[in-house]
PDB file of N, CA and C in Angstrom:
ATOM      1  N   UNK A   1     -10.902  -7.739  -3.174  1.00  0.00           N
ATOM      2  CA  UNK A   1     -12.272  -7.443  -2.836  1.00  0.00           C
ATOM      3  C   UNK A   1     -12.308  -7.047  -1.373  1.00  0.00           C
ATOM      4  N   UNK A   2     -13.156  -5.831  -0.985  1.00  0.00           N
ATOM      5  CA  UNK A   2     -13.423  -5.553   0.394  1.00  0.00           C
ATOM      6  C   UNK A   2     -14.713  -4.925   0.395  1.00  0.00           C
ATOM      7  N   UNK A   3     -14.955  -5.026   1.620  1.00  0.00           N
ATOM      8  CA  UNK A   3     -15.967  -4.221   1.930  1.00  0.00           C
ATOM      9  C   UNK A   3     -15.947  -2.815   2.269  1.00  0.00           C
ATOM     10  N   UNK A   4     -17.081  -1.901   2.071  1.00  0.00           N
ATOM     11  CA  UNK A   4     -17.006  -0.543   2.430  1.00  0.00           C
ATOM     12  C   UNK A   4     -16.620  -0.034   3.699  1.00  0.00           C
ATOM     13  N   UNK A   5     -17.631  -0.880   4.501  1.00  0.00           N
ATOM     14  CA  UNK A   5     -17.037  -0.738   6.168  1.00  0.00           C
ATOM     15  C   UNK A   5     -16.310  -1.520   6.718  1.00  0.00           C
ATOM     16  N   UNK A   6     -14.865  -1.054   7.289  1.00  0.00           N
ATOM     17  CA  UNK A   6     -14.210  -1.748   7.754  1.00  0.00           C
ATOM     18  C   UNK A   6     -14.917  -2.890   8.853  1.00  0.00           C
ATOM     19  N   UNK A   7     -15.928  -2.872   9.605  1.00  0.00           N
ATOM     20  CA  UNK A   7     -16.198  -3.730  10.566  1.00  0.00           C
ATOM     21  C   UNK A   7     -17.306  -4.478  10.182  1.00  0.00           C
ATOM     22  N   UNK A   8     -17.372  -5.116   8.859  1.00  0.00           N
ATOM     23  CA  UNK A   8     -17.994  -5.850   8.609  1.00  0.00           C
ATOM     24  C   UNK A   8     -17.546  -7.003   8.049  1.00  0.00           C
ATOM     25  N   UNK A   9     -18.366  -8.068   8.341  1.00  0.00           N
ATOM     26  CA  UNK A   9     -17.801  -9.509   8.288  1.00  0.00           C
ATOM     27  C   UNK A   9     -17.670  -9.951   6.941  1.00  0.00           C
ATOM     28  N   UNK A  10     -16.588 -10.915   6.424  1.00  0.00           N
ATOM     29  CA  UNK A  10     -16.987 -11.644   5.362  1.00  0.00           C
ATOM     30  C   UNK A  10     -17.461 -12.901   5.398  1.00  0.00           C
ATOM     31  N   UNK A  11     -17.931 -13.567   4.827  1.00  0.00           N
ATOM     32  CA  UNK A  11     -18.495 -15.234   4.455  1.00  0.00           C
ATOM     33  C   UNK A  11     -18.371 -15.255   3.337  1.00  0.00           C
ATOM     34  N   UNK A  12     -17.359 -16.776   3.399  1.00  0.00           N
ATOM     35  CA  UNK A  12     -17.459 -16.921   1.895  1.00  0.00           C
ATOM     36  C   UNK A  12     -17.428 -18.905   2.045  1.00  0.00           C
ATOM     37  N   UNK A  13     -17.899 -19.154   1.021  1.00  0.00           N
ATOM     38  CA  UNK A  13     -18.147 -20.193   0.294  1.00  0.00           C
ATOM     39  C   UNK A  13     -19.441 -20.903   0.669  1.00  0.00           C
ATOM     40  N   UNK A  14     -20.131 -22.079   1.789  1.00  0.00           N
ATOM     41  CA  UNK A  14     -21.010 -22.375   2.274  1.00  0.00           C
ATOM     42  C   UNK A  14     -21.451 -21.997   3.172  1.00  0.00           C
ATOM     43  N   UNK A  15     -22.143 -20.817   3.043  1.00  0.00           N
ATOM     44  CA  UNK A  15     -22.842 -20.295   3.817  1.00  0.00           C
ATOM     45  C   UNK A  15     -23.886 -19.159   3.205  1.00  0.00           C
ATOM     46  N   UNK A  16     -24.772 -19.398   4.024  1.00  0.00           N
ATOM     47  CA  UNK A  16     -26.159 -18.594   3.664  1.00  0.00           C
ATOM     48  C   UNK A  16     -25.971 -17.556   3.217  1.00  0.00           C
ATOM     49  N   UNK A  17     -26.492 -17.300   1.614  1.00  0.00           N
ATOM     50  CA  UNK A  17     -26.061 -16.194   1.015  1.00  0.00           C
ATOM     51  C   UNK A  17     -27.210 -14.836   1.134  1.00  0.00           C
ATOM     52  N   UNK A  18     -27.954 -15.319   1.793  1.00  0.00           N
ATOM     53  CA  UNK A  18     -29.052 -14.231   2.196  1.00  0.00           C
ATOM     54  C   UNK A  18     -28.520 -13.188   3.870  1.00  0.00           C
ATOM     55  N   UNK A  19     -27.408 -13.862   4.146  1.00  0.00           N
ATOM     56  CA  UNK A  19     -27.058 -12.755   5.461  1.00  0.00           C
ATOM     57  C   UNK A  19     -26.354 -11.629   4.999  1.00  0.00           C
ATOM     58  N   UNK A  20     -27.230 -10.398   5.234  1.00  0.00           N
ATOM     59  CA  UNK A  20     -27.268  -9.243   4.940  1.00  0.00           C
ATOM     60  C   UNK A  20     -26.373  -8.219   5.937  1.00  0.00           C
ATOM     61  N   UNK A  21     -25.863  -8.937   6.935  1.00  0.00           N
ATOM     62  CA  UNK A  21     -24.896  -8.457   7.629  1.00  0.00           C
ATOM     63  C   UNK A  21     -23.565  -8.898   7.399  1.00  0.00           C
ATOM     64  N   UNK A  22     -23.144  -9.127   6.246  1.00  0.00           N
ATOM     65  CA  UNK A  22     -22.059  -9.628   5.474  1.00  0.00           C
ATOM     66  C   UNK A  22     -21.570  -9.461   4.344  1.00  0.00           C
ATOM     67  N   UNK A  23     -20.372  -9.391   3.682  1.00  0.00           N
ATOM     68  CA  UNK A  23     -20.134  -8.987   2.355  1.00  0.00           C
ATOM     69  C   UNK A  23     -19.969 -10.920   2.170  1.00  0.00           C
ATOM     70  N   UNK A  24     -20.739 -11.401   1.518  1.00  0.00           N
ATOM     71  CA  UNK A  24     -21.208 -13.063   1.188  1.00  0.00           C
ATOM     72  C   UNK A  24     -20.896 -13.320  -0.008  1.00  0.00           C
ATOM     73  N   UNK A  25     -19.927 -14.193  -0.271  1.00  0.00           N
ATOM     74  CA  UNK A  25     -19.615 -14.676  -1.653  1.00  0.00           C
ATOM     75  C   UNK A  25     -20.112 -16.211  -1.333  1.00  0.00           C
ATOM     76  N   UNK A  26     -20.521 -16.970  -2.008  1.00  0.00           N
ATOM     77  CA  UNK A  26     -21.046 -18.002  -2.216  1.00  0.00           C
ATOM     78  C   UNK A  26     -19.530 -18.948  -2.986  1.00  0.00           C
ATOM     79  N   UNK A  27     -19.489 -20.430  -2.848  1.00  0.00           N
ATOM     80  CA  UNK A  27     -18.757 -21.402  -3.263  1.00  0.00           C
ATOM     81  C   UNK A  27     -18.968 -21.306  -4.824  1.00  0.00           C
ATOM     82  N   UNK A  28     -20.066 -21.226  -5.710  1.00  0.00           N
ATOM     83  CA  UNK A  28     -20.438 -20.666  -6.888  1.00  0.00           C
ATOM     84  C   UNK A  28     -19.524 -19.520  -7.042  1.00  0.00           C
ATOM     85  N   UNK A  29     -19.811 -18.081  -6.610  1.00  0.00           N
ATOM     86  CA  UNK A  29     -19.237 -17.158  -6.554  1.00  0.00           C
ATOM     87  C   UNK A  29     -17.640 -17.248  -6.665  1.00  0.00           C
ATOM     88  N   UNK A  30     -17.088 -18.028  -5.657  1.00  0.00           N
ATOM     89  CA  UNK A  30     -15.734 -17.865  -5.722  1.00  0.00           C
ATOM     90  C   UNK A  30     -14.952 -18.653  -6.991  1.00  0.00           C
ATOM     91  N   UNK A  31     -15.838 -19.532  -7.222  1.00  0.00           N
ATOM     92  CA  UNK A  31     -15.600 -20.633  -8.626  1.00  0.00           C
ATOM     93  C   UNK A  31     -15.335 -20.067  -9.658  1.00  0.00           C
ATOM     94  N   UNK A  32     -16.096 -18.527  -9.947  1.00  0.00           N
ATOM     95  CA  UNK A  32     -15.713 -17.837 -11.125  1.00  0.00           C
ATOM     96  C   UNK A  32     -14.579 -17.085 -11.123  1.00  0.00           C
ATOM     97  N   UNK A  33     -13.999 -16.445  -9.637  1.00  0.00           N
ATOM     98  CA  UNK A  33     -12.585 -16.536 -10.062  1.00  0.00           C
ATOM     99  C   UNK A  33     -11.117 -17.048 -10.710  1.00  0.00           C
ATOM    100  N   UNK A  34     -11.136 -16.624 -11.658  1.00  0.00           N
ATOM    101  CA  UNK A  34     -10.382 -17.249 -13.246  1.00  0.00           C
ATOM    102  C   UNK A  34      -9.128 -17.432 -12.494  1.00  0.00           C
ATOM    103  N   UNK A  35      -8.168 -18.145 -12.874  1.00  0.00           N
ATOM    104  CA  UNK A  35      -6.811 -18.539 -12.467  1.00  0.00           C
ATOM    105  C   UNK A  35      -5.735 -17.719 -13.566  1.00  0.00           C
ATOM    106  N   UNK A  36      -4.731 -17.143 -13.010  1.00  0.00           N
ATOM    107  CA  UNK A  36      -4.093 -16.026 -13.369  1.00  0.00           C
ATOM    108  C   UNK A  36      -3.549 -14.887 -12.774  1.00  0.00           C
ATOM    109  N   UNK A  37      -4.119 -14.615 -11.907  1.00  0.00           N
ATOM    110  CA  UNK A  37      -3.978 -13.186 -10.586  1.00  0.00           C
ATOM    111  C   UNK A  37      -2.638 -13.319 -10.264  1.00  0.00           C
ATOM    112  N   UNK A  38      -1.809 -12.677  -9.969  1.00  0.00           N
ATOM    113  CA  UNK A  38      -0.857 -12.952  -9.233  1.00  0.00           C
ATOM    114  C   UNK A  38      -1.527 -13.094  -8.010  1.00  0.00           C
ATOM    115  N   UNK A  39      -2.191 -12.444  -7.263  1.00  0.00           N
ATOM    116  CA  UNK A  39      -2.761 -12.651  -5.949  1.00  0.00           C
ATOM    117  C   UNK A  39      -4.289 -12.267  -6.016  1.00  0.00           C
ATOM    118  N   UNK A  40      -5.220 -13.066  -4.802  1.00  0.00           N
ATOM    119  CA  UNK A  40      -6.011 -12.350  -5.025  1.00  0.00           C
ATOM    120  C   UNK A  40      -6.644 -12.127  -3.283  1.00  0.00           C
ATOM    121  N   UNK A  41      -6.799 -10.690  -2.863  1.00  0.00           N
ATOM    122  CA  UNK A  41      -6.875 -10.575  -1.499  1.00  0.00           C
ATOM    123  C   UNK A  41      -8.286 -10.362  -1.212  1.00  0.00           C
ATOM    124  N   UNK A  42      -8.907 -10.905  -0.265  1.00  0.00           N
ATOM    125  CA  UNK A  42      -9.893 -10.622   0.210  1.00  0.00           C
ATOM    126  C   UNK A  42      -9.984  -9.471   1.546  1.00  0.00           C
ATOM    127  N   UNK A  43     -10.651  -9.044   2.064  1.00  0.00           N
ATOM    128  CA  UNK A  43     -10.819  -8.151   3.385  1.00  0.00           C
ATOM    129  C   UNK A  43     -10.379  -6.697   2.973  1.00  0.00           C
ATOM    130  N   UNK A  44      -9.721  -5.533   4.093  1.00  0.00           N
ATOM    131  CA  UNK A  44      -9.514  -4.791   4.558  1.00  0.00           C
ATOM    132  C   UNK A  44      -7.935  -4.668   5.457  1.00  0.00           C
ATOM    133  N   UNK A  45      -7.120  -4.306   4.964  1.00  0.00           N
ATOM    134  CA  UNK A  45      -5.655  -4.231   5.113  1.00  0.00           C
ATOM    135  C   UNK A  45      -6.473  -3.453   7.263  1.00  0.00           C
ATOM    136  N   UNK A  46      -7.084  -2.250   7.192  1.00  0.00           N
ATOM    137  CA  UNK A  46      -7.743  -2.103   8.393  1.00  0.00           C
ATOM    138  C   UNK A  46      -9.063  -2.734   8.686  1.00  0.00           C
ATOM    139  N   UNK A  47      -9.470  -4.143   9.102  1.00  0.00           N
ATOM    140  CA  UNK A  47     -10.466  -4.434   8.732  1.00  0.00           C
ATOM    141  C   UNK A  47     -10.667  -5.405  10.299  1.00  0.00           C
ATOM    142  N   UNK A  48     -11.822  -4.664  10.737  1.00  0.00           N
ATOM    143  CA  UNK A  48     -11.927  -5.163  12.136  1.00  0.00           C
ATOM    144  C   UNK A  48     -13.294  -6.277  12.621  1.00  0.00           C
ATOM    145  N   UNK A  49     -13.304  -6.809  11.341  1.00  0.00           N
ATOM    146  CA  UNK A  49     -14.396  -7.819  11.260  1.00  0.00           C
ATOM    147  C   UNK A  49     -14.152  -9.610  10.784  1.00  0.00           C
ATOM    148  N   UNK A  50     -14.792 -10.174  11.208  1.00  0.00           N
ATOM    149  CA  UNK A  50     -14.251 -11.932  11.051  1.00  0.00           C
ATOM    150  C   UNK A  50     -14.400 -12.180   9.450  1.00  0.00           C
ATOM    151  N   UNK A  51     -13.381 -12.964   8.713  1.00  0.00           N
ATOM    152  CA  UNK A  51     -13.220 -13.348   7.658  1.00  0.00           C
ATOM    153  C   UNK A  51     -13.485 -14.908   7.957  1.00  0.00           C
ATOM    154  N   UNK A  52     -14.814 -15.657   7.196  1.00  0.00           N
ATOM    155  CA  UNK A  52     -15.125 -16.721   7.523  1.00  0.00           C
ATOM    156  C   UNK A  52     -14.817 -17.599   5.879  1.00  0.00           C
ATOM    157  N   UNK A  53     -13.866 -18.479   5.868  1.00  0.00           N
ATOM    158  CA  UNK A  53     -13.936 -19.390   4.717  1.00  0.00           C
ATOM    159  C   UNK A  53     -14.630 -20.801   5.120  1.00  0.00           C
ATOM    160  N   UNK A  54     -15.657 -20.968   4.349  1.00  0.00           N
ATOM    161  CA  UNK A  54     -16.211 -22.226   4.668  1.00  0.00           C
ATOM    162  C   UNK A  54     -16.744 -23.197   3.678  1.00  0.00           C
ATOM    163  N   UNK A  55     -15.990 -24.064   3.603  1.00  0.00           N
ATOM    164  CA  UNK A  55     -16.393 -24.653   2.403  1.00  0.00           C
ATOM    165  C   UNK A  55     -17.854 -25.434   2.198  1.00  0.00           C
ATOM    166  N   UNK A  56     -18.267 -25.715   3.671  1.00  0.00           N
ATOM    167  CA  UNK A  56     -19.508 -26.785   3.787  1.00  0.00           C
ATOM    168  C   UNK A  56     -19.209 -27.979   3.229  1.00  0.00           C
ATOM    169  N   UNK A  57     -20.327 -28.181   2.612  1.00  0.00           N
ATOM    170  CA  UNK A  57     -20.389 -29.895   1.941  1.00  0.00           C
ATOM    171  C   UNK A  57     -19.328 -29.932   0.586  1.00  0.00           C
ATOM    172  N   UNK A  58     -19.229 -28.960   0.190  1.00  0.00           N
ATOM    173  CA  UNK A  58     -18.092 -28.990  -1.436  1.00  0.00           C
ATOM    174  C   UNK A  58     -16.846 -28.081  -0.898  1.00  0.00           C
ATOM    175  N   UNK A  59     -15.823 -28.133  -1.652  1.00  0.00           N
ATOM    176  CA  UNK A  59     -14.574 -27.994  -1.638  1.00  0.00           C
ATOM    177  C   UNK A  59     -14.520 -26.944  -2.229  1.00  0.00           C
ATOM    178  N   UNK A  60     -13.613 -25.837  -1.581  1.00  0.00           N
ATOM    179  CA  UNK A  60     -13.261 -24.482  -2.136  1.00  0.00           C
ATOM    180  C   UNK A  60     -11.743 -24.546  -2.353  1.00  0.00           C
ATOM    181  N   UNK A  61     -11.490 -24.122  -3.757  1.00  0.00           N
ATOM    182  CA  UNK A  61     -10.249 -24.420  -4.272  1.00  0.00           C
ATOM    183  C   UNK A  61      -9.555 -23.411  -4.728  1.00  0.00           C
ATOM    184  N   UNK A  62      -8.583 -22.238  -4.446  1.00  0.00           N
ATOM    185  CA  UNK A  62      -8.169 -20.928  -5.110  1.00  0.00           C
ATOM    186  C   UNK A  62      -6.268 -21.932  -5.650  1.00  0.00           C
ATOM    187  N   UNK A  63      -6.839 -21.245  -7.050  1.00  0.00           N
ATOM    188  CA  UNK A  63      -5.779 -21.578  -8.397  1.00  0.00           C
ATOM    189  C   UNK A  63      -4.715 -20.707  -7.994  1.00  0.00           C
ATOM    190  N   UNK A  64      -4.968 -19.841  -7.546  1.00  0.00           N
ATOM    191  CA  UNK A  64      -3.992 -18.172  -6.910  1.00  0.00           C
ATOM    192  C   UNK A  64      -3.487 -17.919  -5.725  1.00  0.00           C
ATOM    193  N   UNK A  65      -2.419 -17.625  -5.623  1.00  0.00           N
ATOM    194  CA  UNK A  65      -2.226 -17.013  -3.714  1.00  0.00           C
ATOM    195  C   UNK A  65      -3.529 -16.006  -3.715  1.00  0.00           C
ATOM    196  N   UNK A  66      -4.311 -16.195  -2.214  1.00  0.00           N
ATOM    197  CA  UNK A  66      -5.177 -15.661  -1.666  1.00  0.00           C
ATOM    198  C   UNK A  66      -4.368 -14.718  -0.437  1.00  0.00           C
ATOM    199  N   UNK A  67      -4.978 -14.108  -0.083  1.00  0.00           N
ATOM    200  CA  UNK A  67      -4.812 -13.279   1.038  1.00  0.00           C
ATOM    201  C   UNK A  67      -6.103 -12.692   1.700  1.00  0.00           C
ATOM    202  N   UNK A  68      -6.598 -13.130   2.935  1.00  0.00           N
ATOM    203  CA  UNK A  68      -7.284 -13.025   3.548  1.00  0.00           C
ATOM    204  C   UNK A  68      -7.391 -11.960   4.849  1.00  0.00           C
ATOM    205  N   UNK A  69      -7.498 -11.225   4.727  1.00  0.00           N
ATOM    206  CA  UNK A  69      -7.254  -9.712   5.642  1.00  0.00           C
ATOM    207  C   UNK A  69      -8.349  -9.582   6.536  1.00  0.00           C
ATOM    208  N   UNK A  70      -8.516  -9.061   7.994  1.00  0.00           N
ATOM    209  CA  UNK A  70      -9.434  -9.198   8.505  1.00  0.00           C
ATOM    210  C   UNK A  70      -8.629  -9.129  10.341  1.00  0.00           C
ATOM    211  N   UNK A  71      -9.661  -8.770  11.390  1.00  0.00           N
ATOM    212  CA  UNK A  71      -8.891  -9.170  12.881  1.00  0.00           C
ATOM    213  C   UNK A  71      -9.198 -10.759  13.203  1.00  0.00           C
ATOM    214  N   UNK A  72     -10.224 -11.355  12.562  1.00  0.00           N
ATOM    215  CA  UNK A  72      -9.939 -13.132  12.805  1.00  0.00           C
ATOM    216  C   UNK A  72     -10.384 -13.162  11.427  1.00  0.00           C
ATOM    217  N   UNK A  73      -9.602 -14.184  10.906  1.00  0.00           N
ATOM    218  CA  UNK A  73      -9.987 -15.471   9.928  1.00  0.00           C
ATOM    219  C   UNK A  73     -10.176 -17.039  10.326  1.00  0.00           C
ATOM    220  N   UNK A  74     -11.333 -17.308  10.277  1.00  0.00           N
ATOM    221  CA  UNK A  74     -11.935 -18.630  10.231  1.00  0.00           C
ATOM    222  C   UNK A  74     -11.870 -20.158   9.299  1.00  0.00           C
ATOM    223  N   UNK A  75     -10.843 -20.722   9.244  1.00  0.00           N
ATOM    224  CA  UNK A  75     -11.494 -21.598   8.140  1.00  0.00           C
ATOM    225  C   UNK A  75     -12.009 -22.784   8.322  1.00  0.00           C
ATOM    226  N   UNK A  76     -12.731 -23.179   7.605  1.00  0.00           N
ATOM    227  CA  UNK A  76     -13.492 -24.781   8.239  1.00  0.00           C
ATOM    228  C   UNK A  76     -13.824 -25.300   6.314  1.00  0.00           C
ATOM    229  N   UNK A  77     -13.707 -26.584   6.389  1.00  0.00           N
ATOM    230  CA  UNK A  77     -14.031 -27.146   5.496  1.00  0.00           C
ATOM    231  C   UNK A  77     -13.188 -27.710   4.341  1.00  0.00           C
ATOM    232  N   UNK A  78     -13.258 -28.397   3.485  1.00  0.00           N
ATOM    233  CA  UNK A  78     -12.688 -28.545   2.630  1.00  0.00           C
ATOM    234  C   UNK A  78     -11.958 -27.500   1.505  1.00  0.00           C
ATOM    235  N   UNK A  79     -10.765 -26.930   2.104  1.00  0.00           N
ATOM    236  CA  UNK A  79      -9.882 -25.658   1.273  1.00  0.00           C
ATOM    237  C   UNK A  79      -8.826 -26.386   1.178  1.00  0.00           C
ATOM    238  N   UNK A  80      -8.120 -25.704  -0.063  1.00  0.00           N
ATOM    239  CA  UNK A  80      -7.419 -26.748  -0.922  1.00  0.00           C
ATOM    240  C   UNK A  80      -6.094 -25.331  -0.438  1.00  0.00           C
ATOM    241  N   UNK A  81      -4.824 -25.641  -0.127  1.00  0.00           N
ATOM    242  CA  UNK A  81      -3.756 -24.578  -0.450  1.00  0.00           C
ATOM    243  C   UNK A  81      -3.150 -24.451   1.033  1.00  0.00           C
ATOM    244  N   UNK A  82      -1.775 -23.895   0.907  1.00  0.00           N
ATOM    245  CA  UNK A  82      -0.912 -23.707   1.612  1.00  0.00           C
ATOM    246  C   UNK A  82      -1.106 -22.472   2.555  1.00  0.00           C
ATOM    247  N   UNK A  83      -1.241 -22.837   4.014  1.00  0.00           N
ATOM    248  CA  UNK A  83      -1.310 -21.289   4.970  1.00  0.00           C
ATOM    249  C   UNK A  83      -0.168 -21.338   5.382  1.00  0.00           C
ATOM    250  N   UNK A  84      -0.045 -19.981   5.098  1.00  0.00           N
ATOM    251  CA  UNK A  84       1.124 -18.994   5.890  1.00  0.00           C
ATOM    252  C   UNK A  84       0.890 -17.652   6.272  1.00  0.00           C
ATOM    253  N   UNK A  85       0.817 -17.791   7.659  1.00  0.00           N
ATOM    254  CA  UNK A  85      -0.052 -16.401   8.632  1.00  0.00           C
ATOM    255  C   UNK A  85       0.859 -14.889   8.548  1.00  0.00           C
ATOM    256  N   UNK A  86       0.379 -14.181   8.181  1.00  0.00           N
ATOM    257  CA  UNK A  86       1.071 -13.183   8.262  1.00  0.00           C
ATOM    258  C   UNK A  86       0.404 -12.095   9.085  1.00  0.00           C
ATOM    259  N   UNK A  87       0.879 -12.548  10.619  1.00  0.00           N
ATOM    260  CA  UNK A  87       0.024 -11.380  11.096  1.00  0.00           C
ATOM    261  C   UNK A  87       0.468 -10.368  11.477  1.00  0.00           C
ATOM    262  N   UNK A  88       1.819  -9.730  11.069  1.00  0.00           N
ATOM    263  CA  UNK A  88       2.092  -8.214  11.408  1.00  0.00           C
ATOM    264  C   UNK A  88       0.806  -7.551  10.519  1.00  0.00           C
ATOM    265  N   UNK A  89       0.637  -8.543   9.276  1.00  0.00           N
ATOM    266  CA  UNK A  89      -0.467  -7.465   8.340  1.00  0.00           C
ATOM    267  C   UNK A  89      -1.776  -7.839   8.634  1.00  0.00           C
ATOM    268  N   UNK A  90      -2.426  -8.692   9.407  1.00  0.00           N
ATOM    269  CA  UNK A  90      -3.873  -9.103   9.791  1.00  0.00           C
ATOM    270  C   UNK A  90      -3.723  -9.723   8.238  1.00  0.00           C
ATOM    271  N   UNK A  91      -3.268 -10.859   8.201  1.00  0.00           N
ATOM    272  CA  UNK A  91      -3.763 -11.555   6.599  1.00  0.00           C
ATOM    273  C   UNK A  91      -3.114 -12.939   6.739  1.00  0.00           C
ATOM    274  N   UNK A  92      -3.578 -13.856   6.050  1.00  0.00           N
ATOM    275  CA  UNK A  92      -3.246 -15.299   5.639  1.00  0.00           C
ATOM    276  C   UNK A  92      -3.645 -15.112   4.313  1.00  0.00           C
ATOM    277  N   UNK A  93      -2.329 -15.603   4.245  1.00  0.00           N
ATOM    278  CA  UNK A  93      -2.070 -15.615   2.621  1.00  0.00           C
ATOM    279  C   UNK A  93      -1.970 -17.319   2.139  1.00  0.00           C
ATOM    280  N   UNK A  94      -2.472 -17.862   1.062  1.00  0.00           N
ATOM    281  CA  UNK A  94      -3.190 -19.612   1.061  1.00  0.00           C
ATOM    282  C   UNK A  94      -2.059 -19.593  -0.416  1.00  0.00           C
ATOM    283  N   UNK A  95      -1.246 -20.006  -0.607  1.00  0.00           N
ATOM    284  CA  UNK A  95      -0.291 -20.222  -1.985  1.00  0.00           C
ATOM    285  C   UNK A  95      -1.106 -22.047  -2.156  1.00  0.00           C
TER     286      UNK A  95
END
């Protein structure tokens, strides 16, 4: 999943799903991602905007290697999985 413009932010899990200056997946939202993917990447391989994972008050849990693409990634909160930074590619990838 990415956004159209490279310089726009993501938010995902607890956080206000009404900010319109964001491509916003909600903790709901990410829940329906089914387990199976070999991977599943979030951001922009060129992507010059903050990637925010936040779990808030509930726990965000990916069944899948994630990959998180973006010039900062943020995480705060209860995330379940293994980081390993890969930043020649701007990505953290969560096994």
């Amino acid at each position: 999943m990415q956004p159209f413009t490279p310089s726009l932010d993501i938010k995902m899990g607890g956080i206000n799903p009404e900010n319109n200056s964001a491509l916003t997946l909600t903790a709901t939202e990410l829940d329906l991602l089914q387990t199976g993917f070999n991977s599943i990447s979030i951001g922009r391989i060129d992507g010059t905007g903050t990637n925010t994972l936040d779990a808030g008050r509930s726990v965000v849990e990916f069944r899948d290697s994630l990959i998180l693409r973006g010039n900062t990634v943020e995480l705060a909160g209860g995330i379940r999985g293994e980081i390993i930074p890969q930043s020649p590619l701007k990505a953290t990838t969560l096994f």
